[in-house]
PDB file of N, CA and C in Angstrom:
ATOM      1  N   UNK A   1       0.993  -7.157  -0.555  1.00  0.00           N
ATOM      2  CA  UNK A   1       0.664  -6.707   0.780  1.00  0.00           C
ATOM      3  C   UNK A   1      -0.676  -7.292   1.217  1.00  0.00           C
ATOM      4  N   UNK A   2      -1.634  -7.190   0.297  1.00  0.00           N
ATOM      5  CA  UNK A   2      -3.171  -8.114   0.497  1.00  0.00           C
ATOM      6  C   UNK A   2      -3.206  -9.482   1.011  1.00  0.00           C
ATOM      7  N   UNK A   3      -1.882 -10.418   0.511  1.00  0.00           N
ATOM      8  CA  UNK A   3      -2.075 -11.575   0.772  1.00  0.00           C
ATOM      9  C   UNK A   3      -1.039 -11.935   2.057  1.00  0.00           C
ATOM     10  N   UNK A   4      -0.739 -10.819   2.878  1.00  0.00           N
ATOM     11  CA  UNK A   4       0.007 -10.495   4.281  1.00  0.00           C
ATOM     12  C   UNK A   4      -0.921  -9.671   5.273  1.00  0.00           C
ATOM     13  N   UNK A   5      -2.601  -9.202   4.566  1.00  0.00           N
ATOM     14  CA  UNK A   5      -3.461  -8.987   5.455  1.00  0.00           C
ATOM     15  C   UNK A   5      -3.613  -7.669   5.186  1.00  0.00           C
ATOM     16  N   UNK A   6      -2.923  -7.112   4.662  1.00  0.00           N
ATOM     17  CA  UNK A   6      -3.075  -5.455   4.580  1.00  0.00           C
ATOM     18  C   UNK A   6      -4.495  -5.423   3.637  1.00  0.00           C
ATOM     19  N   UNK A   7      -4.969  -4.308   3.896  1.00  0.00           N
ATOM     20  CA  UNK A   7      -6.027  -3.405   3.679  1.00  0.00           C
ATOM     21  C   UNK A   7      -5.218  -3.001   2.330  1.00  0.00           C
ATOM     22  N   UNK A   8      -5.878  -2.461   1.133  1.00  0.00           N
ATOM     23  CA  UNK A   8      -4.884  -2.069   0.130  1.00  0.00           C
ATOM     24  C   UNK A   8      -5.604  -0.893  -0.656  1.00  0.00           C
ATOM     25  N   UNK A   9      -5.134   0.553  -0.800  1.00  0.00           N
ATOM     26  CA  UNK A   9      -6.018   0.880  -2.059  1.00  0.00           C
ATOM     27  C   UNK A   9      -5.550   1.190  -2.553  1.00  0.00           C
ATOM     28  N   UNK A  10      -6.091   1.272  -4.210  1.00  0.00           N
ATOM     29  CA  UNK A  10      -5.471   1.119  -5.320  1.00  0.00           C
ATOM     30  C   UNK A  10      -6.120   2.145  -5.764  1.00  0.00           C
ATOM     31  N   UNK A  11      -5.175   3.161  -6.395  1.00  0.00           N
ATOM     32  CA  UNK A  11      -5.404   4.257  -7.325  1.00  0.00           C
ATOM     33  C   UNK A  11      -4.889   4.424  -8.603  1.00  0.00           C
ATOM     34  N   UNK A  12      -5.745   4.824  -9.396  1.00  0.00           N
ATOM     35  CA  UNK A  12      -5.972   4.651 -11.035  1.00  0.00           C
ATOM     36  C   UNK A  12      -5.691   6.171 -11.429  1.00  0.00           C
ATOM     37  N   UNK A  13      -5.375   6.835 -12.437  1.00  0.00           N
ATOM     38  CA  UNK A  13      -5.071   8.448 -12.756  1.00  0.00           C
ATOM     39  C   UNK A  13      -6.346   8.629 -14.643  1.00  0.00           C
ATOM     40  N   UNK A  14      -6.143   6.959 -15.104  1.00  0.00           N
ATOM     41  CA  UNK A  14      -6.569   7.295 -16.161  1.00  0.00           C
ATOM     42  C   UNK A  14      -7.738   6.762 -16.515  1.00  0.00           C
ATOM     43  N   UNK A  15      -7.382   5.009 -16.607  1.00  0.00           N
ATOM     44  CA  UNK A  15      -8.315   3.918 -16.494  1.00  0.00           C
ATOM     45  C   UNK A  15      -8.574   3.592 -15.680  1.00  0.00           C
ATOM     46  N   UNK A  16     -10.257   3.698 -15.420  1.00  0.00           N
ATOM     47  CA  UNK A  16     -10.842   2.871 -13.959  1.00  0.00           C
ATOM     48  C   UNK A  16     -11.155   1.139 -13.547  1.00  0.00           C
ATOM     49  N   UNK A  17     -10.681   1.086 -15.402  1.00  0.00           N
ATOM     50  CA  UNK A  17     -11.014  -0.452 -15.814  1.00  0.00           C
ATOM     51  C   UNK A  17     -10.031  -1.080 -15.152  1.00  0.00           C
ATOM     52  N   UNK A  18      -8.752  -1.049 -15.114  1.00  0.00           N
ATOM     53  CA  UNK A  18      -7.744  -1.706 -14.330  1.00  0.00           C
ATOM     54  C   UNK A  18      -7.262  -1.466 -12.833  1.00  0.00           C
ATOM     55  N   UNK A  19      -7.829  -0.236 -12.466  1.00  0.00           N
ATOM     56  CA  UNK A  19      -8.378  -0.262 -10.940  1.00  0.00           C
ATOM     57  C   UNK A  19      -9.544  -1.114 -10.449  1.00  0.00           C
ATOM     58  N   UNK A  20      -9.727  -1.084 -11.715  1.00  0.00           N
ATOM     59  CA  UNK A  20     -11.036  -2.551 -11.036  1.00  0.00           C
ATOM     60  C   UNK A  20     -10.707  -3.654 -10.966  1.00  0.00           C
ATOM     61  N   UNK A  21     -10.084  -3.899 -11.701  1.00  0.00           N
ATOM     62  CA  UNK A  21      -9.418  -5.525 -12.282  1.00  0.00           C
ATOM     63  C   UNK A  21      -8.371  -5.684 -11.036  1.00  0.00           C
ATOM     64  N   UNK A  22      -7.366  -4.909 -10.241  1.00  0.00           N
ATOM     65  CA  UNK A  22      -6.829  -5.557  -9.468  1.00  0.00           C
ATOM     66  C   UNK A  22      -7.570  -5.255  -8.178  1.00  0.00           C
ATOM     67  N   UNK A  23      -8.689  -4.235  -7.884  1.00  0.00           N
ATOM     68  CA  UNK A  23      -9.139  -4.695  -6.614  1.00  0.00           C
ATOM     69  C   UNK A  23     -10.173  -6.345  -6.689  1.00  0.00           C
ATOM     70  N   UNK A  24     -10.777  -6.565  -7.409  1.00  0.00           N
ATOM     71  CA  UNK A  24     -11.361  -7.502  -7.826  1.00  0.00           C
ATOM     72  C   UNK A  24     -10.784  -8.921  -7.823  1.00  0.00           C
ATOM     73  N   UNK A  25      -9.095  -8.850  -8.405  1.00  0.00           N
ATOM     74  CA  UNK A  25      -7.984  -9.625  -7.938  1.00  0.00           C
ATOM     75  C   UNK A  25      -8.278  -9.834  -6.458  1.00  0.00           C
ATOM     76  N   UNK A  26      -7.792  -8.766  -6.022  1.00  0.00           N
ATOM     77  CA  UNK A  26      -7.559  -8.603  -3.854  1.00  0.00           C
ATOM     78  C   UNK A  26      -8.881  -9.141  -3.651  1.00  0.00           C
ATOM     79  N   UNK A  27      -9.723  -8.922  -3.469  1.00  0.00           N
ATOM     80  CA  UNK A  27     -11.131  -9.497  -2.731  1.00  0.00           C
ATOM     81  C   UNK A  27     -11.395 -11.136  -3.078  1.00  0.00           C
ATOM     82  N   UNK A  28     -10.904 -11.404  -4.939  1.00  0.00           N
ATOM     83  CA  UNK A  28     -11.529 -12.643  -4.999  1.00  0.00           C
ATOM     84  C   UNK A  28     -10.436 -13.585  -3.974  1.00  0.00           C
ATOM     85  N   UNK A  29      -9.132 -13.337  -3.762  1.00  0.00           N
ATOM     86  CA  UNK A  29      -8.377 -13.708  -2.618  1.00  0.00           C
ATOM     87  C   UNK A  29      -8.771 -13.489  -1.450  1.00  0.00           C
ATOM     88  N   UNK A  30      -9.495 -13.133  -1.092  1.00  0.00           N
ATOM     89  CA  UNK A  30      -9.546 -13.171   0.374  1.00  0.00           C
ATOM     90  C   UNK A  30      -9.714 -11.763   1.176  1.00  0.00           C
ATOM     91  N   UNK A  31      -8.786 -10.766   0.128  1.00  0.00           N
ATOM     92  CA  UNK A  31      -8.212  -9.734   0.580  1.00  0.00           C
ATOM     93  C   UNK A  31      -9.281  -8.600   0.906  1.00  0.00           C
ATOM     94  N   UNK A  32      -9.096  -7.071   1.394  1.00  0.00           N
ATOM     95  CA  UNK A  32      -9.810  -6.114   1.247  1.00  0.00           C
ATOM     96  C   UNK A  32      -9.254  -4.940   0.185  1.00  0.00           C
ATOM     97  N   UNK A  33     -10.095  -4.358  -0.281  1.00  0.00           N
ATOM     98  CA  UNK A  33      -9.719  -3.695  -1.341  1.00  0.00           C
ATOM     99  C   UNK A  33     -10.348  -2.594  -1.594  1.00  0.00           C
ATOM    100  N   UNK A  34      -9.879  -1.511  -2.121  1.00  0.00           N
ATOM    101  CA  UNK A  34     -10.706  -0.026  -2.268  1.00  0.00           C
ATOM    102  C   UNK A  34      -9.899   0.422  -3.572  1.00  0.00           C
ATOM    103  N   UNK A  35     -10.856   0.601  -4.711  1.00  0.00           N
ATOM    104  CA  UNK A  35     -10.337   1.660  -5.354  1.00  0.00           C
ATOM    105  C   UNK A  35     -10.880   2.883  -5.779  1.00  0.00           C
ATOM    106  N   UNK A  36      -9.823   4.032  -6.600  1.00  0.00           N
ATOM    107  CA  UNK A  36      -9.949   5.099  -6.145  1.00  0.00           C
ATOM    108  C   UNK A  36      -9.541   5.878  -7.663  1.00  0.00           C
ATOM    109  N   UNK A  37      -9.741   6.682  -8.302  1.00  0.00           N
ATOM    110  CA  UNK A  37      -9.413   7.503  -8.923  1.00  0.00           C
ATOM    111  C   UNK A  37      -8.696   8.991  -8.811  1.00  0.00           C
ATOM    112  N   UNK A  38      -7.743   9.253  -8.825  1.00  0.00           N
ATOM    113  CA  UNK A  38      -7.008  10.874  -8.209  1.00  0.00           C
ATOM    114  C   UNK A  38      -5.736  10.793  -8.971  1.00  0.00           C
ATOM    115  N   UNK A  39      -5.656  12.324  -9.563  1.00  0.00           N
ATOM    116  CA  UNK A  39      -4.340  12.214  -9.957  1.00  0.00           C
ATOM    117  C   UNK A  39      -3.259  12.710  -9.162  1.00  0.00           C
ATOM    118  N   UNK A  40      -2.310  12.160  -9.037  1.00  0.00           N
ATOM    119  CA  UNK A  40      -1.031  12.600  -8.289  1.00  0.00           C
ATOM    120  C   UNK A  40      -0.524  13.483  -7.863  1.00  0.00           C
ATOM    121  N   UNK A  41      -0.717  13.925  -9.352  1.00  0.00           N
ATOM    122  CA  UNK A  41       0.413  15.313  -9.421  1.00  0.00           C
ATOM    123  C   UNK A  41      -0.413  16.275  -8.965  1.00  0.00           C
ATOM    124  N   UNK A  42      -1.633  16.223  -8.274  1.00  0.00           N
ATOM    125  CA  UNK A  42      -2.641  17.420  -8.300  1.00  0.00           C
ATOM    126  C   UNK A  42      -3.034  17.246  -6.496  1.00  0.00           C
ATOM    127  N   UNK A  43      -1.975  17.791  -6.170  1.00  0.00           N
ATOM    128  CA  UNK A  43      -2.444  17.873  -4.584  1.00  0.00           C
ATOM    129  C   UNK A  43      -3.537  17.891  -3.899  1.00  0.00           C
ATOM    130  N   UNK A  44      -4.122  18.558  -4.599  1.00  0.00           N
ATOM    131  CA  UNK A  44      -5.784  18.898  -4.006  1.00  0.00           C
ATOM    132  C   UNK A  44      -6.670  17.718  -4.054  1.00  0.00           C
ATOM    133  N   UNK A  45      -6.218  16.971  -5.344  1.00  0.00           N
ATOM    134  CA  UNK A  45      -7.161  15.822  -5.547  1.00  0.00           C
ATOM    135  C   UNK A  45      -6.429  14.714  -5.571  1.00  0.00           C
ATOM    136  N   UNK A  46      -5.457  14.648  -4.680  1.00  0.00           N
ATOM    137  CA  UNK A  46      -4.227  13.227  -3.686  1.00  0.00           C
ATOM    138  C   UNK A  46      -5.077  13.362  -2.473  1.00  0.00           C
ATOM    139  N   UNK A  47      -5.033  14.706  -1.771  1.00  0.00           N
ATOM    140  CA  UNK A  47      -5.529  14.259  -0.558  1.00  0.00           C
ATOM    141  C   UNK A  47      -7.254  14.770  -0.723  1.00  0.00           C
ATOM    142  N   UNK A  48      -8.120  15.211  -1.355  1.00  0.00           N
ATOM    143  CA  UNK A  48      -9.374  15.414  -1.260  1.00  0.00           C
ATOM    144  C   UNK A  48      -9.841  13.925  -1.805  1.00  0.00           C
ATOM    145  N   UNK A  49      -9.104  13.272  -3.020  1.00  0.00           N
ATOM    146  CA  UNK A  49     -10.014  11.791  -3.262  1.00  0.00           C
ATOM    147  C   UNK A  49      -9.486  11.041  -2.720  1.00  0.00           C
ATOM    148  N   UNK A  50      -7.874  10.782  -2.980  1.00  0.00           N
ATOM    149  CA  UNK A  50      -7.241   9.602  -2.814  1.00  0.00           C
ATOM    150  C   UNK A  50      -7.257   9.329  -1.220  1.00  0.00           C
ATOM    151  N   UNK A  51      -6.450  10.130  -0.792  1.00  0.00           N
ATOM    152  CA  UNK A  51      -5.777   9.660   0.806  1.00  0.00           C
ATOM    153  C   UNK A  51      -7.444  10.027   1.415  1.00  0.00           C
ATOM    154  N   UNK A  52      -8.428  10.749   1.514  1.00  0.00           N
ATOM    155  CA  UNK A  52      -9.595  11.019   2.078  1.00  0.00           C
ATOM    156  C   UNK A  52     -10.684   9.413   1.870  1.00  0.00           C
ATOM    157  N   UNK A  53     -10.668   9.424   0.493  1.00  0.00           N
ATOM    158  CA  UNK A  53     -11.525   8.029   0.522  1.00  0.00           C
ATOM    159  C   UNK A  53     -10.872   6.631   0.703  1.00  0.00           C
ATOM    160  N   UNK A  54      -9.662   6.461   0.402  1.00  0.00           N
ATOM    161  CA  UNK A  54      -9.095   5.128   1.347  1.00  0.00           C
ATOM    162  C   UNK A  54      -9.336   5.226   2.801  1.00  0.00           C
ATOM    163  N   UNK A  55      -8.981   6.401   3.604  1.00  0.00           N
ATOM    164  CA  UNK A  55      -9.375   6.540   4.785  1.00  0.00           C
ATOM    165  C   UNK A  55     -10.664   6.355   5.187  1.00  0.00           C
ATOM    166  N   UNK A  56     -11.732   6.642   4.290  1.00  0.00           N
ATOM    167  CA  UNK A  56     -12.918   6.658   4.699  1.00  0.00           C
ATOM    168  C   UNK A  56     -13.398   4.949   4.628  1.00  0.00           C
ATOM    169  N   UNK A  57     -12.761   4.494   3.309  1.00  0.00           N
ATOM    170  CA  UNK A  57     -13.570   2.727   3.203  1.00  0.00           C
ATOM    171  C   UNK A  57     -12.993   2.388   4.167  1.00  0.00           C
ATOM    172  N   UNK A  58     -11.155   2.144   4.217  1.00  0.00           N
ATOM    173  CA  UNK A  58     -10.651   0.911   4.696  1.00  0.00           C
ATOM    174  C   UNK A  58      -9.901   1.391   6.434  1.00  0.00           C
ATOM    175  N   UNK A  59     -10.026   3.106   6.539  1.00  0.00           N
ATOM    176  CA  UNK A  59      -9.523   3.362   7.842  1.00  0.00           C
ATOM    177  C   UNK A  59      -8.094   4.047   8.168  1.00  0.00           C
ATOM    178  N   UNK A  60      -7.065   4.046   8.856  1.00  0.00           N
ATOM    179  CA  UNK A  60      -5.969   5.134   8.860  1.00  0.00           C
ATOM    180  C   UNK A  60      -5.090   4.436   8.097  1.00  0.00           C
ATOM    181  N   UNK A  61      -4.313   5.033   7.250  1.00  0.00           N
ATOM    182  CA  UNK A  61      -3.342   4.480   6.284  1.00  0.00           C
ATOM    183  C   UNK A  61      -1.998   4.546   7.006  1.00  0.00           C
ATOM    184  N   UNK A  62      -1.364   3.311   6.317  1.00  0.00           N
ATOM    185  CA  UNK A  62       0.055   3.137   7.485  1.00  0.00           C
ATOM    186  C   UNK A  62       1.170   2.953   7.267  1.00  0.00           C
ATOM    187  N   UNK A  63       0.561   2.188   5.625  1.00  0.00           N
ATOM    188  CA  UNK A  63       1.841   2.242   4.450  1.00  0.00           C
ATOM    189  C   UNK A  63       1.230   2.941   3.231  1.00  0.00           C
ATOM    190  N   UNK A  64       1.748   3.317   2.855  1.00  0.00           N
ATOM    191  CA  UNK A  64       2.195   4.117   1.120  1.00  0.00           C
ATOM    192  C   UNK A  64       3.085   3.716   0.368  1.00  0.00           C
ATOM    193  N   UNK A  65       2.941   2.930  -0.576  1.00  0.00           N
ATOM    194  CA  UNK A  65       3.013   2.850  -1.558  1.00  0.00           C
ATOM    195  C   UNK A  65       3.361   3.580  -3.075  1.00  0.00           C
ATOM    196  N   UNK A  66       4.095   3.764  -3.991  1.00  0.00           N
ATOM    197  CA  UNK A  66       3.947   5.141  -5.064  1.00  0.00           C
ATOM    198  C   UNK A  66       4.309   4.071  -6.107  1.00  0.00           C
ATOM    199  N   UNK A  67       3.554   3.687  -7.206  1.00  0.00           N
ATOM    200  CA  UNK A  67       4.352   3.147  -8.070  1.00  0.00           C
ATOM    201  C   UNK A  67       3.639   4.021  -9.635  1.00  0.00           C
ATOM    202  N   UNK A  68       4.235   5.269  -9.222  1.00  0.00           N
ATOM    203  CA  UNK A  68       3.418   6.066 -10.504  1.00  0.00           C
ATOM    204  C   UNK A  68       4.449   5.783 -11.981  1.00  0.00           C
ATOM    205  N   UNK A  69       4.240   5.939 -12.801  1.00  0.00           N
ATOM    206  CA  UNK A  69       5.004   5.859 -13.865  1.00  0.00           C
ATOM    207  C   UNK A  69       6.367   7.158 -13.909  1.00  0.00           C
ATOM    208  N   UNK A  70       7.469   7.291 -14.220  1.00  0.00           N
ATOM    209  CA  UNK A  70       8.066   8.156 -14.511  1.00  0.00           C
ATOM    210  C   UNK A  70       8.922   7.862 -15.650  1.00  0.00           C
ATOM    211  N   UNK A  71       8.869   9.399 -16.325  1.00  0.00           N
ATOM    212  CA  UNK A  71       8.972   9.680 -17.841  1.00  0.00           C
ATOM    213  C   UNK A  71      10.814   9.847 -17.836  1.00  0.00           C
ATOM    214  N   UNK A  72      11.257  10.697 -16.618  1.00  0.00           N
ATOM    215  CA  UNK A  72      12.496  10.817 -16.268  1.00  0.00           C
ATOM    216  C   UNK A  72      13.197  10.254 -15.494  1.00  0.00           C
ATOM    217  N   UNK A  73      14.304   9.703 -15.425  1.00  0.00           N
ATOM    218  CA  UNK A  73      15.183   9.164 -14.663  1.00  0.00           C
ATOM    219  C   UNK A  73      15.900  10.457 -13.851  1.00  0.00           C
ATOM    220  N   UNK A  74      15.684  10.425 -12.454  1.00  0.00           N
ATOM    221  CA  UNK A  74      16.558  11.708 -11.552  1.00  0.00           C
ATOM    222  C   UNK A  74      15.798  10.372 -10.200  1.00  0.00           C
ATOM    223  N   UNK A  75      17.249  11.047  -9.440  1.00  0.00           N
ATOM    224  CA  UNK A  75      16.580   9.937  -8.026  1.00  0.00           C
ATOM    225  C   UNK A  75      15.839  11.256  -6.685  1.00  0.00           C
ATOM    226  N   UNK A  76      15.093  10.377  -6.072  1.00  0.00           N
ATOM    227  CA  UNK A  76      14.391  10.586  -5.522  1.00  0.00           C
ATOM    228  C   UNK A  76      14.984  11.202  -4.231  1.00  0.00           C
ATOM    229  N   UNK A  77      14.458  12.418  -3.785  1.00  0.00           N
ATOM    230  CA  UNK A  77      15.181  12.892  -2.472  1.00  0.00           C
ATOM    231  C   UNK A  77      15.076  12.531  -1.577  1.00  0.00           C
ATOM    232  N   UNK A  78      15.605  12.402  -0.401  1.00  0.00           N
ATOM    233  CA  UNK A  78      15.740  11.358   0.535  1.00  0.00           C
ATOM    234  C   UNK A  78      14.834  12.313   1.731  1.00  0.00           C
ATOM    235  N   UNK A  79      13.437  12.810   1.398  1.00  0.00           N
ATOM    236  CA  UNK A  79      12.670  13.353   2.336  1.00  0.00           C
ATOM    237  C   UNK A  79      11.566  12.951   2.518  1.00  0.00           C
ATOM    238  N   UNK A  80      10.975  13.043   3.838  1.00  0.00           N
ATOM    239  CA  UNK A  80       9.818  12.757   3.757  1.00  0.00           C
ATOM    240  C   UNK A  80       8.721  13.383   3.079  1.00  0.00           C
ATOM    241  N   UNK A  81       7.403  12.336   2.358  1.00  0.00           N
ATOM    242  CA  UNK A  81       6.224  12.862   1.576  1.00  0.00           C
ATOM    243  C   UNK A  81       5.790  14.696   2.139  1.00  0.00           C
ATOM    244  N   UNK A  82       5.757  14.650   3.258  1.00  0.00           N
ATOM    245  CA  UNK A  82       5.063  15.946   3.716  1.00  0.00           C
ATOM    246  C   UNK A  82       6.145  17.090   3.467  1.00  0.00           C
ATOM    247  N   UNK A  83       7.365  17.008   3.647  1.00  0.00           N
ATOM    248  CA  UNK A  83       8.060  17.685   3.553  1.00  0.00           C
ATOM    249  C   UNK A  83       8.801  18.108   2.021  1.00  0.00           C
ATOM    250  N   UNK A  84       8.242  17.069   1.071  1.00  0.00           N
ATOM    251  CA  UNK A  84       8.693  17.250  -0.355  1.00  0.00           C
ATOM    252  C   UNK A  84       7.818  18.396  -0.998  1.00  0.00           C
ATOM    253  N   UNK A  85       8.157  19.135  -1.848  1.00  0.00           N
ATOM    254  CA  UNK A  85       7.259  20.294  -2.304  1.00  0.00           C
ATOM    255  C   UNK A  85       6.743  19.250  -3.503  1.00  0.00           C
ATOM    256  N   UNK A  86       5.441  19.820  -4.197  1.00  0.00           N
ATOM    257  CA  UNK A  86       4.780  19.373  -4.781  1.00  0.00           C
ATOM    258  C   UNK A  86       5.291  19.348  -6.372  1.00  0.00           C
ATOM    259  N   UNK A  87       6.457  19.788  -6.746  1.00  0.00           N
ATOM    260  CA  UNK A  87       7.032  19.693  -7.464  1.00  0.00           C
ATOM    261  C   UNK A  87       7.755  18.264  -7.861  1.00  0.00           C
ATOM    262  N   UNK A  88       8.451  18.011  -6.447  1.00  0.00           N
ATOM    263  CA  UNK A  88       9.068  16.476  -6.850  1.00  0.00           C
ATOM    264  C   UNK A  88       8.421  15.394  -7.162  1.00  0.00           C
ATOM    265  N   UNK A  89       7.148  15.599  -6.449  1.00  0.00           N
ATOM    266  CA  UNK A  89       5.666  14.477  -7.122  1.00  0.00           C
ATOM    267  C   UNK A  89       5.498  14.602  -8.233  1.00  0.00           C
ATOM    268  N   UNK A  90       5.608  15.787  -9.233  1.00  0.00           N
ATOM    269  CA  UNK A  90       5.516  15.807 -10.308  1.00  0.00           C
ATOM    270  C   UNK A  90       6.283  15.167 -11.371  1.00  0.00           C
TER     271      UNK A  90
END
């Protein structure tokens, strides 16, 4: 998405070392880049770090992105983020 102009931020849950390594990627391209530490599954701290400080470096977010790891195979409900209970993030 960086090298199509998008603004990008990148959030880390464990290691900050490889949130660094690919914003560092994005910028030495050209790109803009923010990263961020927040864990997922923890609502409070999705939107108090994550979605709050991308907004704050790079401005209103427009795409989302999720490429969290999952332990289980079940498919994904066909709802929107706001409307999913905080369970299915989990």
């Amino acid at each position: 998405m960086a090298a199509h102009g998008a603004d990008v931020g990148i959030n880390g849950s464990r290691e900050r070392g490889g949130v660094d390594v690919v914003v560092e990627e994005i910028r030495a391209a050209g790109g803009t880049a923010s990263g961020v530490m927040a864990d997922v599954s923890d609502p409070d701290a999705l939107a108090a770090r994550m979605v709050d400080a991308v907004h704050d470096e790079l401005g209103p977010i427009d795409i989302a992105a999720s490429n969290v790891g999952v332990r289980k195979a079940a498919p994904l409900p066909r709802t929107p983020g706001r409307a999913s209970s905080p369970r299915t993030w989990r």
